[in-house]
C-alpha atoms as a PDB file:
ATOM      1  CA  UNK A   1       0.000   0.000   0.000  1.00  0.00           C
ATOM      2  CA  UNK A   2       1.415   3.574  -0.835  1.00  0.00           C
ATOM      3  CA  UNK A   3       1.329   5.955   1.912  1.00  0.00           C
ATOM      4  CA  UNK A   4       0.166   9.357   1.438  1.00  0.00           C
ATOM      5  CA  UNK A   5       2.343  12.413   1.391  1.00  0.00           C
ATOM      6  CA  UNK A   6       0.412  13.910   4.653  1.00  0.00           C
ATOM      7  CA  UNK A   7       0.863  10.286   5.840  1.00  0.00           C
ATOM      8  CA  UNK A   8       4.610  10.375   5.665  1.00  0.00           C
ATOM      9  CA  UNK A   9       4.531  14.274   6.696  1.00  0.00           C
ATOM     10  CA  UNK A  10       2.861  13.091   9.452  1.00  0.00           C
ATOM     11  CA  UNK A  11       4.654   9.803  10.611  1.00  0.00           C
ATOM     12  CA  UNK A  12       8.243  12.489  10.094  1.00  0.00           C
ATOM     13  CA  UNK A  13       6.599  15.318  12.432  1.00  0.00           C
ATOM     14  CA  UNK A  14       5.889  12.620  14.688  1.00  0.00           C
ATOM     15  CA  UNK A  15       9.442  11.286  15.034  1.00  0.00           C
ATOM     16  CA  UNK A  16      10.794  14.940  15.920  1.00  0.00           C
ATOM     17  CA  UNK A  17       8.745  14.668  19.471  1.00  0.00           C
ATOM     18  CA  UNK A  18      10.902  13.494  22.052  1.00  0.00           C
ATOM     19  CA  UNK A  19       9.476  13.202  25.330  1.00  0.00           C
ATOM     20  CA  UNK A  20      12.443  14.183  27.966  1.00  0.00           C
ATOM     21  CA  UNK A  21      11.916  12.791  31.751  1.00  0.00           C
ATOM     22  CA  UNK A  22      13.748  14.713  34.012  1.00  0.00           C
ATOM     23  CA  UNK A  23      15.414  12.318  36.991  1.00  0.00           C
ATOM     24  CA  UNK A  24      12.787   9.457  37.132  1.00  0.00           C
ATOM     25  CA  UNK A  25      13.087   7.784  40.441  1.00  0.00           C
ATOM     26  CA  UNK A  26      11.782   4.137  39.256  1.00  0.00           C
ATOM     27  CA  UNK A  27      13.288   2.627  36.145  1.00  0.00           C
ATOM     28  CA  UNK A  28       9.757   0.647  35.636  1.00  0.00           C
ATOM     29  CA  UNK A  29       8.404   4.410  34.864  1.00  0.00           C
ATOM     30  CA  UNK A  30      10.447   4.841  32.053  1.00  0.00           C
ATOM     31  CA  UNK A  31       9.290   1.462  30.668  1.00  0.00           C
ATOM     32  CA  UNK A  32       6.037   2.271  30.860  1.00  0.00           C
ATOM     33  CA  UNK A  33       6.263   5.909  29.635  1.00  0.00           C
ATOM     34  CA  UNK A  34       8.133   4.065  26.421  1.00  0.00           C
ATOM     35  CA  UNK A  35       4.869   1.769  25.982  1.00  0.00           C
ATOM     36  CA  UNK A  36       2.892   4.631  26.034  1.00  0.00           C
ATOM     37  CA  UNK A  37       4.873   6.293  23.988  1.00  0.00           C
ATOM     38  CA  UNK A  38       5.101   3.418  20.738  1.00  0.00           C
ATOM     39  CA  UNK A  39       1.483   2.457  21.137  1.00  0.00           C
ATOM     40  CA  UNK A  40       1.312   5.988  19.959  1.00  0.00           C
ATOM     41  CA  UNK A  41       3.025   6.064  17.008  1.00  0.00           C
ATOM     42  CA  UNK A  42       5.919   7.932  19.409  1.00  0.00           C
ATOM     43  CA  UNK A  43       9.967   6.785  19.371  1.00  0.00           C
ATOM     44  CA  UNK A  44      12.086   9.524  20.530  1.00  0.00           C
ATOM     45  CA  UNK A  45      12.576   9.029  24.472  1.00  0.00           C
ATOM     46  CA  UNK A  46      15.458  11.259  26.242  1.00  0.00           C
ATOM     47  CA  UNK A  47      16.672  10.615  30.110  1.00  0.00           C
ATOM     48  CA  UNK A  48      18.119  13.411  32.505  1.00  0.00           C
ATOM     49  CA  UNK A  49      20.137  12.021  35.136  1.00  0.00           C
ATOM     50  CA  UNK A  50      17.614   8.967  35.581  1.00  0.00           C
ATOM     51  CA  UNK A  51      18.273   7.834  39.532  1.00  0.00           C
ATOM     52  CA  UNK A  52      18.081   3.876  37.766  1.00  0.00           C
ATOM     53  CA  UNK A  53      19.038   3.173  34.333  1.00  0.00           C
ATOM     54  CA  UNK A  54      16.739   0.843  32.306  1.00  0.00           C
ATOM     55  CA  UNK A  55      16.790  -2.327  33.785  1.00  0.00           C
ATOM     56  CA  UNK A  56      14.717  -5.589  33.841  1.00  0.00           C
ATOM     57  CA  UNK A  57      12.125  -3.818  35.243  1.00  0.00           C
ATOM     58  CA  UNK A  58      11.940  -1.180  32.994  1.00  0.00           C
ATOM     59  CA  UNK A  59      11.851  -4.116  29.722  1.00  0.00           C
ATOM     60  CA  UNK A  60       9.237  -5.849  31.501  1.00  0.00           C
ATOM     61  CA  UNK A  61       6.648  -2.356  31.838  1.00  0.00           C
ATOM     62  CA  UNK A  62       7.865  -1.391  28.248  1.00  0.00           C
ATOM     63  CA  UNK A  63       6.022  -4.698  26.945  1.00  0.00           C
ATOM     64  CA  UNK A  64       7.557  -4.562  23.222  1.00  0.00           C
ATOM     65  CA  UNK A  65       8.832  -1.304  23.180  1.00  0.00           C
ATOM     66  CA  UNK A  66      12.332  -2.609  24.208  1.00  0.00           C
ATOM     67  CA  UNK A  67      13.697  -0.903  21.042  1.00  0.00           C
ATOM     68  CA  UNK A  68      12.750   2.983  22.463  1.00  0.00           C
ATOM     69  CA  UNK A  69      14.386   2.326  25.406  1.00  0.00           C
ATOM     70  CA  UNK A  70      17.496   1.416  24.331  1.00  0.00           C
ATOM     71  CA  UNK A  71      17.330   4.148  21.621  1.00  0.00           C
ATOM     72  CA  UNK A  72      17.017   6.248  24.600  1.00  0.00           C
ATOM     73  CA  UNK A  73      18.948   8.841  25.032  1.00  0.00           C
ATOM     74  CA  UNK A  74      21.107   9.683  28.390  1.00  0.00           C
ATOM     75  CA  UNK A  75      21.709  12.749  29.512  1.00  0.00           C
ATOM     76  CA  UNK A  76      23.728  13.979  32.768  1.00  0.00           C
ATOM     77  CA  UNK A  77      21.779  17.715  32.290  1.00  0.00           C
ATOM     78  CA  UNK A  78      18.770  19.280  30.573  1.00  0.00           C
ATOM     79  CA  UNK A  79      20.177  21.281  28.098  1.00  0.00           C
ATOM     80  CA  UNK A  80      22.174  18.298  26.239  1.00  0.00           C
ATOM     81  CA  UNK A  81      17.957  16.494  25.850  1.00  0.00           C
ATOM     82  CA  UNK A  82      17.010  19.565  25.207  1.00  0.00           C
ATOM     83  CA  UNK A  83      19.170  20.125  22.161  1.00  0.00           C
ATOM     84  CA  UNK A  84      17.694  21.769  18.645  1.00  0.00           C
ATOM     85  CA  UNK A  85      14.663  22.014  20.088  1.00  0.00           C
ATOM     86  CA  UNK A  86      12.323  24.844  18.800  1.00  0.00           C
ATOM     87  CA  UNK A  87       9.646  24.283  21.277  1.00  0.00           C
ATOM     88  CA  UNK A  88       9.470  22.819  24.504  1.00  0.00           C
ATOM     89  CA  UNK A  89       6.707  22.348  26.677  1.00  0.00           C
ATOM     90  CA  UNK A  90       6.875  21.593  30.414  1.00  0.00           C
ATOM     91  CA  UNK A  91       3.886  19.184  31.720  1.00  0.00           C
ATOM     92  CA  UNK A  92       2.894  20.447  35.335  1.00  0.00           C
ATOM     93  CA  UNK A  93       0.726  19.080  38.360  1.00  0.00           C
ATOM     94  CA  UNK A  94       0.197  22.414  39.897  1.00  0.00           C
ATOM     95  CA  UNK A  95      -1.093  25.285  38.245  1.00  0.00           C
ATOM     96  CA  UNK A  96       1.595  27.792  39.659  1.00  0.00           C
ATOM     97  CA  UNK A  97       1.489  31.095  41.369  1.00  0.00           C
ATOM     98  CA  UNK A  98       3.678  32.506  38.656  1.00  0.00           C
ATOM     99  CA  UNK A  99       2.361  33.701  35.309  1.00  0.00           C
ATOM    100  CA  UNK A 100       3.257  31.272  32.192  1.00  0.00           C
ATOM    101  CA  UNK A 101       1.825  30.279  28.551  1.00  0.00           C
ATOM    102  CA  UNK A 102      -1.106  27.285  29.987  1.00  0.00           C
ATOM    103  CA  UNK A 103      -2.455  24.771  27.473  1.00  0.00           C
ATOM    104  CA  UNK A 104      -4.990  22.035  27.481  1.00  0.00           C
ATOM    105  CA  UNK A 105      -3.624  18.316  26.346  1.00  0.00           C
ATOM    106  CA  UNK A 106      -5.263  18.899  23.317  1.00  0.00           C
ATOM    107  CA  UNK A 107      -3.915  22.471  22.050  1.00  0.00           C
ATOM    108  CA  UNK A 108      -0.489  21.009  23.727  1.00  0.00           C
ATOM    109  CA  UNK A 109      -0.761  18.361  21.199  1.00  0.00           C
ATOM    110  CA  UNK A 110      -1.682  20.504  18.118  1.00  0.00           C
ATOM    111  CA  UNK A 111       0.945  23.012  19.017  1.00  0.00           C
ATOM    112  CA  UNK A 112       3.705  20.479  19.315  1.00  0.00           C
ATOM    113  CA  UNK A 113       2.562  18.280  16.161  1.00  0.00           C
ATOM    114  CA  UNK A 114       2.438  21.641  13.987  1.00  0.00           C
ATOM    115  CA  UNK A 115       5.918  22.900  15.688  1.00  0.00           C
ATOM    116  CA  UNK A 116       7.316  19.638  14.667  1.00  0.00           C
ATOM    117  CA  UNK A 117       6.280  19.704  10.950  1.00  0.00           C
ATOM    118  CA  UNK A 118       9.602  22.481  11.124  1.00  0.00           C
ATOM    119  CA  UNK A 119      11.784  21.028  13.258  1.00  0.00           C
ATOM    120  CA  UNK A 120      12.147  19.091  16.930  1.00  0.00           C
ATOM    121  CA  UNK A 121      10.137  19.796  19.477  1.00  0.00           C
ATOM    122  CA  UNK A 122      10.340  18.210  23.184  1.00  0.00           C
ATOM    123  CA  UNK A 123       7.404  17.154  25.924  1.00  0.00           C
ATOM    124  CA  UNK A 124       9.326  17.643  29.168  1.00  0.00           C
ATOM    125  CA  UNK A 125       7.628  15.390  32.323  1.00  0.00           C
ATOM    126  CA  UNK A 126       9.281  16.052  35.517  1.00  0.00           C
ATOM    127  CA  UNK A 127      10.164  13.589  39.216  1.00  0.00           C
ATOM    128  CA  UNK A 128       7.896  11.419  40.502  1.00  0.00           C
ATOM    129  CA  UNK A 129       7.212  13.333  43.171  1.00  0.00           C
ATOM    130  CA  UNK A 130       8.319  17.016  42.874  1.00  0.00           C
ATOM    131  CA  UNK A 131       7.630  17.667  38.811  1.00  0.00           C
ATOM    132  CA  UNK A 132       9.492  19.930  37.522  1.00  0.00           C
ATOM    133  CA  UNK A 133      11.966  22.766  39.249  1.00  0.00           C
ATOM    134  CA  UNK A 134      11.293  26.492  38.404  1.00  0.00           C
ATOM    135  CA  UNK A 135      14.391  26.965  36.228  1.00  0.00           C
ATOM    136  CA  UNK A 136      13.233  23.616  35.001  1.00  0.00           C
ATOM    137  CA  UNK A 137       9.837  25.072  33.653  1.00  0.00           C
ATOM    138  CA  UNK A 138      11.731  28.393  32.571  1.00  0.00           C
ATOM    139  CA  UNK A 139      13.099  26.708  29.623  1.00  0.00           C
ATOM    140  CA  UNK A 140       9.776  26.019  28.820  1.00  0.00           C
ATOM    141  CA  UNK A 141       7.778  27.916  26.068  1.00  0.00           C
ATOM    142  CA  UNK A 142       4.724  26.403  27.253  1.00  0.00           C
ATOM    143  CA  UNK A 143       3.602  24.311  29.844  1.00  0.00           C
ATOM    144  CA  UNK A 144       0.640  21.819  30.123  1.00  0.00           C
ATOM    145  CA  UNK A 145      -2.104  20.820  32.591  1.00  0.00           C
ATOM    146  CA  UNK A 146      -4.033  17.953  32.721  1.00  0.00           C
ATOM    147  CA  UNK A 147      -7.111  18.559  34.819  1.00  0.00           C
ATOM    148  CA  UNK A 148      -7.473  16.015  37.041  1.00  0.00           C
ATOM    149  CA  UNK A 149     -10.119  15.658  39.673  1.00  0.00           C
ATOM    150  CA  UNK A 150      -9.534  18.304  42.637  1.00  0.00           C
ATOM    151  CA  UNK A 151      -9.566  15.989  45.134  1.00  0.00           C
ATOM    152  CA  UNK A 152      -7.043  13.314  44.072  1.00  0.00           C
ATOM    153  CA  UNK A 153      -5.074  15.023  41.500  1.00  0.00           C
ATOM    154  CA  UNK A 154      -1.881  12.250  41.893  1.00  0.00           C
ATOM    155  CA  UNK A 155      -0.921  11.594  38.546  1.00  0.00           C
ATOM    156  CA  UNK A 156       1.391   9.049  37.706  1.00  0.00           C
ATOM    157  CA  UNK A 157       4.201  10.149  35.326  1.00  0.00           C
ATOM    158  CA  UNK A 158       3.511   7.126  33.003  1.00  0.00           C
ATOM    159  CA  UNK A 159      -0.253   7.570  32.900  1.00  0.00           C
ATOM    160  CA  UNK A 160       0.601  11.531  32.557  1.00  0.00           C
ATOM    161  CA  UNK A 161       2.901  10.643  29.850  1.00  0.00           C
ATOM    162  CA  UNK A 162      -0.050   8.115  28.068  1.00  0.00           C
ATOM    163  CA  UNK A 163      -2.868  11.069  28.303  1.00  0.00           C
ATOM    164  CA  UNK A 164      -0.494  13.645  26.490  1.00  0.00           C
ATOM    165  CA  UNK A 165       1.075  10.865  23.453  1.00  0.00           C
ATOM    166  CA  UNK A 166      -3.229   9.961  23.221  1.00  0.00           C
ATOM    167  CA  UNK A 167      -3.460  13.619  22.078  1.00  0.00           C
ATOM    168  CA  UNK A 168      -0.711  13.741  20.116  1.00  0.00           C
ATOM    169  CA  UNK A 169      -2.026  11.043  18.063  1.00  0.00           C
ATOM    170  CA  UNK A 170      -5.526  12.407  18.223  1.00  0.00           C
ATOM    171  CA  UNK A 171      -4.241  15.392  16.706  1.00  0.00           C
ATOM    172  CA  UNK A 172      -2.166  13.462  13.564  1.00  0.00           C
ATOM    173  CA  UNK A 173      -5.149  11.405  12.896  1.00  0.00           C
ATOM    174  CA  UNK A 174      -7.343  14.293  12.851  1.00  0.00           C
ATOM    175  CA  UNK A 175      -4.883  16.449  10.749  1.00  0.00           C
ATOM    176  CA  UNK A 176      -4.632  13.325   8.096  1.00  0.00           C
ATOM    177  CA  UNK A 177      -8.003  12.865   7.857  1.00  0.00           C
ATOM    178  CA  UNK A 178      -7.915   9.306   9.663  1.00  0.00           C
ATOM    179  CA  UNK A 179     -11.177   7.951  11.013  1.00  0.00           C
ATOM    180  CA  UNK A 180     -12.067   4.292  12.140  1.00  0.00           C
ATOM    181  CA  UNK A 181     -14.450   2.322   9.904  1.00  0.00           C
ATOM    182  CA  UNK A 182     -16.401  -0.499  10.100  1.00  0.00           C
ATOM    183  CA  UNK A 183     -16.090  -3.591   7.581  1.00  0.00           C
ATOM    184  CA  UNK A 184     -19.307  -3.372   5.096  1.00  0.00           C
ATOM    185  CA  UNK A 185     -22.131  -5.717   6.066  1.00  0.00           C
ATOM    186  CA  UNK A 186     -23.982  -7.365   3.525  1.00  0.00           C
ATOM    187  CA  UNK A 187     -27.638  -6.078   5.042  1.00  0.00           C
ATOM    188  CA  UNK A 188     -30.609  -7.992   4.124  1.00  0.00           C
ATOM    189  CA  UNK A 189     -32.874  -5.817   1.125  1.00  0.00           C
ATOM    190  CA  UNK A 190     -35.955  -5.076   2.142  1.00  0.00           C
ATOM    191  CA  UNK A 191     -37.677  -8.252   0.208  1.00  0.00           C
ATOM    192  CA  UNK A 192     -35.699 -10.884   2.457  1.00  0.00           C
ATOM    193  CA  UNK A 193     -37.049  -8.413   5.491  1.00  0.00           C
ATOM    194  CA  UNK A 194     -40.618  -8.844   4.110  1.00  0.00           C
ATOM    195  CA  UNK A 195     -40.347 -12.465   3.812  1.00  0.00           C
ATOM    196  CA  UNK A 196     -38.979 -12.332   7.302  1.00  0.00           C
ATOM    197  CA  UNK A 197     -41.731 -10.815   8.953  1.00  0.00           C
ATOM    198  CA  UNK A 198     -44.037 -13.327   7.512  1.00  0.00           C
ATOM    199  CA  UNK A 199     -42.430 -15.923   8.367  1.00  0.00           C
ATOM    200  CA  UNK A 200     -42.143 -14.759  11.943  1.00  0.00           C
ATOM    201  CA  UNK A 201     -45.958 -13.743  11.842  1.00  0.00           C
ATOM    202  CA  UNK A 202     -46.910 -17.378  10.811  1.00  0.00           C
ATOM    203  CA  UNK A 203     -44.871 -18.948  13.572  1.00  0.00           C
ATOM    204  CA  UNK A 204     -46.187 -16.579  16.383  1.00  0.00           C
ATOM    205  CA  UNK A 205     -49.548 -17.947  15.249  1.00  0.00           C
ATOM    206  CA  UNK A 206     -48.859 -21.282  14.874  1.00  0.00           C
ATOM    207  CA  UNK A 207     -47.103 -21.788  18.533  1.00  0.00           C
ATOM    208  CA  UNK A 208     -49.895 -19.743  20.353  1.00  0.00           C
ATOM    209  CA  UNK A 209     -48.005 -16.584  21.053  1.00  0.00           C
ATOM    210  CA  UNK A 210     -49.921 -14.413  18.858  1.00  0.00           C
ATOM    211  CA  UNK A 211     -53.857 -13.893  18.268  1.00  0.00           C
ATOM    212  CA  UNK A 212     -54.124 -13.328  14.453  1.00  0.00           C
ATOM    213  CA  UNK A 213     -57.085 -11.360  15.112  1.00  0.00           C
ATOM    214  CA  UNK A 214     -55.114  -8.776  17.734  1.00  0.00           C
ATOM    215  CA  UNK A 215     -51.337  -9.222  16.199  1.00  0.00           C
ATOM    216  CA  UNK A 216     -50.804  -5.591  14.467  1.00  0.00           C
ATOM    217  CA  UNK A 217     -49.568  -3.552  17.203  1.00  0.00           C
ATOM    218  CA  UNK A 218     -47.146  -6.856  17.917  1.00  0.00           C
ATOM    219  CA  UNK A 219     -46.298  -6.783  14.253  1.00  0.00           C
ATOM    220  CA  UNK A 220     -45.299  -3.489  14.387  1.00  0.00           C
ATOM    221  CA  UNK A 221     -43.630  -3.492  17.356  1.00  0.00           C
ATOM    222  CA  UNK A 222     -41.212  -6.497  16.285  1.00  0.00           C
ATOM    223  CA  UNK A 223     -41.041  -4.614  12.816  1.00  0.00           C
ATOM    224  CA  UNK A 224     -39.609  -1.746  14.789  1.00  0.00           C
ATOM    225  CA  UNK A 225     -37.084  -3.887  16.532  1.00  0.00           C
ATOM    226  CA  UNK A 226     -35.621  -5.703  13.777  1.00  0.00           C
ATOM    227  CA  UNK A 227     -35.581  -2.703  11.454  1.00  0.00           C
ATOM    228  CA  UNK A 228     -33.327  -0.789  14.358  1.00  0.00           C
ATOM    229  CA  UNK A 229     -31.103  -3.919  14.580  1.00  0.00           C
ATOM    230  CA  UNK A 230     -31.385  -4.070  10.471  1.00  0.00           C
ATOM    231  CA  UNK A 231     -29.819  -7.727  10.334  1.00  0.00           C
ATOM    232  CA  UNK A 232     -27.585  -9.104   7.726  1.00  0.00           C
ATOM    233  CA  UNK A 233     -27.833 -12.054   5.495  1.00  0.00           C
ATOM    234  CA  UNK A 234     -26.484 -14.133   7.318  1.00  0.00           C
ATOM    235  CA  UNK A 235     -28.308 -13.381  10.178  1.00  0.00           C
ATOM    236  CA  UNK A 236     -31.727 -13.169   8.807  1.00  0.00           C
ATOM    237  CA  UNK A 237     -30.840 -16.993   7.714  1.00  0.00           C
ATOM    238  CA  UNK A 238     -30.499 -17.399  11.642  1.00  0.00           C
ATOM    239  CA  UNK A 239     -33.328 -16.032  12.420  1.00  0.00           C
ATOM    240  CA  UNK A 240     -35.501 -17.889   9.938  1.00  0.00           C
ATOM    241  CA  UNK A 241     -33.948 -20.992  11.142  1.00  0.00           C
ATOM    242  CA  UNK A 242     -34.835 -20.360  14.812  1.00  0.00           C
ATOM    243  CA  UNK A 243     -38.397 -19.937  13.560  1.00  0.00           C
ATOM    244  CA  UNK A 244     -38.526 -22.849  11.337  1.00  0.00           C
ATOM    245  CA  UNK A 245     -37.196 -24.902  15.012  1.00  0.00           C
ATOM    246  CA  UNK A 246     -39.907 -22.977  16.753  1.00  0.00           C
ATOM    247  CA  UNK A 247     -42.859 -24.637  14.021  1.00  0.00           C
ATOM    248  CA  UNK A 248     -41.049 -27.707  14.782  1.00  0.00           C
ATOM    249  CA  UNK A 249     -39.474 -28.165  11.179  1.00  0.00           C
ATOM    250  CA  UNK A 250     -36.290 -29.035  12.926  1.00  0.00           C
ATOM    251  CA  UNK A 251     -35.746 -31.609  15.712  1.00  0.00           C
ATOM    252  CA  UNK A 252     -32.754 -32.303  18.171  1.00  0.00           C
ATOM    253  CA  UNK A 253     -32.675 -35.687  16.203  1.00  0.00           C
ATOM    254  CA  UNK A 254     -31.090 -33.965  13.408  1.00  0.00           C
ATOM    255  CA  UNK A 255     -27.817 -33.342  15.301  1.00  0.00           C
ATOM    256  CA  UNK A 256     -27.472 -37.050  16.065  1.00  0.00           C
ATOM    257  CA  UNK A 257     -23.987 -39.011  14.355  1.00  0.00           C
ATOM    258  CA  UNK A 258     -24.980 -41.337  11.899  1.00  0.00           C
ATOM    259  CA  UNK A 259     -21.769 -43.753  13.228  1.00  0.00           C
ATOM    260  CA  UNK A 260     -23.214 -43.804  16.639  1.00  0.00           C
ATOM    261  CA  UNK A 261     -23.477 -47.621  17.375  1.00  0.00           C
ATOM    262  CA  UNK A 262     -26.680 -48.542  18.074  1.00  0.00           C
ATOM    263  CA  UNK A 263     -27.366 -48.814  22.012  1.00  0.00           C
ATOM    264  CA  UNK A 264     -28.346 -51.929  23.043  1.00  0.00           C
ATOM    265  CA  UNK A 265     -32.112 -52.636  24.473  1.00  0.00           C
END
């Protein structure tokens, strides 16, 4: 299959995001931030001064996305990750007392994806349990909030991490165009229907369910149902069969081996 040129645009803007974590405490973190990063369509993963290299741990939370991690890069300070970088935006818990640039996960991600279609741009996610420093969020041009509920706003830096790559790719799909489909169903016409609802009319009848004399507004009714479920072919067949059972056109017998031995008397 040929890809598109605002396909490949798109898959190139995407590989000038790096997300940069900023001295992770737990290695298993930066596995999991790498999952949520390549389930995303996401590669480029930078380290500051990581207290724990990747390690067992972190393979084993990266589940398949061994190949960002040791792509990774490792850096001893900020402004080595930080390198080339047009735009950087700082993710923060806590909506400081000092004035900066604030956006939502989704303008983060549209800003970022439309940044990167010019050159790299960098998510920066801070400690485990402090964030990010003040200098740290000075070097931002940006920084981004997830709102979180008041009362238990602990967000994990992995989760953090998967809610921000989500909108990333939210925002590539949207820019391409890309929308999920369903496979065709081959929907039974409206004569197959009719010969449905006769069939299922003649079997209410016949098994005492239905008084032909009162049956309309139960006609209708199941008419309703079946138009709003609007079977296919294959399952109108089902249906039909059911009925046919239901007359007693079909019999458990049928399902019987023929090589069954006979049982003796």
């Amino acid at each position: 299959m040929i890809e598109s040129p605002m396909i490949d645009q798109m898959t190139e803007s995407l590989a000038r995001i790096r997300f940069v974590l900023v001295e992770t405490t737990h290695s298993g973190n930066i596995g999991a931030v790498a999952r949520a990063m390549k389930t995303m369509g996401l590669s480029r993963l930078e380290l500051v001064a990581p207290r724990q290299r990747p390690d067992a741990e972190a393979l084993a939370r990266a589940s398949g996305a061994d190949d960002l991690l040791e792509r990774a890069g490792v850096h001893d300070d900020l402004t080595d990750a930080l390198a080339g970088c047009r735009l950087v935006v700082g993710a923060s818990a806590r909506l400081r007392s000092i004035e900066w640039p604030l956006l939502e996960p989704p303008e983060c991600a549209a800003r970022l994806l439309a940044e990167a279609g010019e050159g790299e741009v960098a998510l920066m996610l801070g400690r485990e349990s402090s964030g990010l420093t003040n200098d740290e969020l000075a070097r931002c041009h940006f920084l981004v909030h997830i709102p979180t509920n008041p009362d238990f706003s602990s967000l994990n830096v992995a989760a953090a991490a998967q809610v921000l790559a989500y909108e990333i790719r939210r925002a590539a799909r949207l820019a391409t165009g890309e929308r999920l489909t369903e496979t065709p169903r081959d929907l039974a016409g409206a004569e197959a229907m009719e010969g449905f609802y006769a069939h299922l009319t003649e079997t209410l009848i016949r098994i005492g369910f239905s008084d032909p004399e009162q049956s309309r507004t139960l006609t209708r009714r199941l008419r309703r149902l079946f138009n709003r479920a609007r079977p296919d072919r294959v399952e109108l067949n089902i249906l039909r069969g059911i009925l046919s059972a239901a007359q007693g056109r079909k019999t458990p017998e049928r399902f019987a081996r023929s090589d069954e031995a006979p049982q003796p008397d």
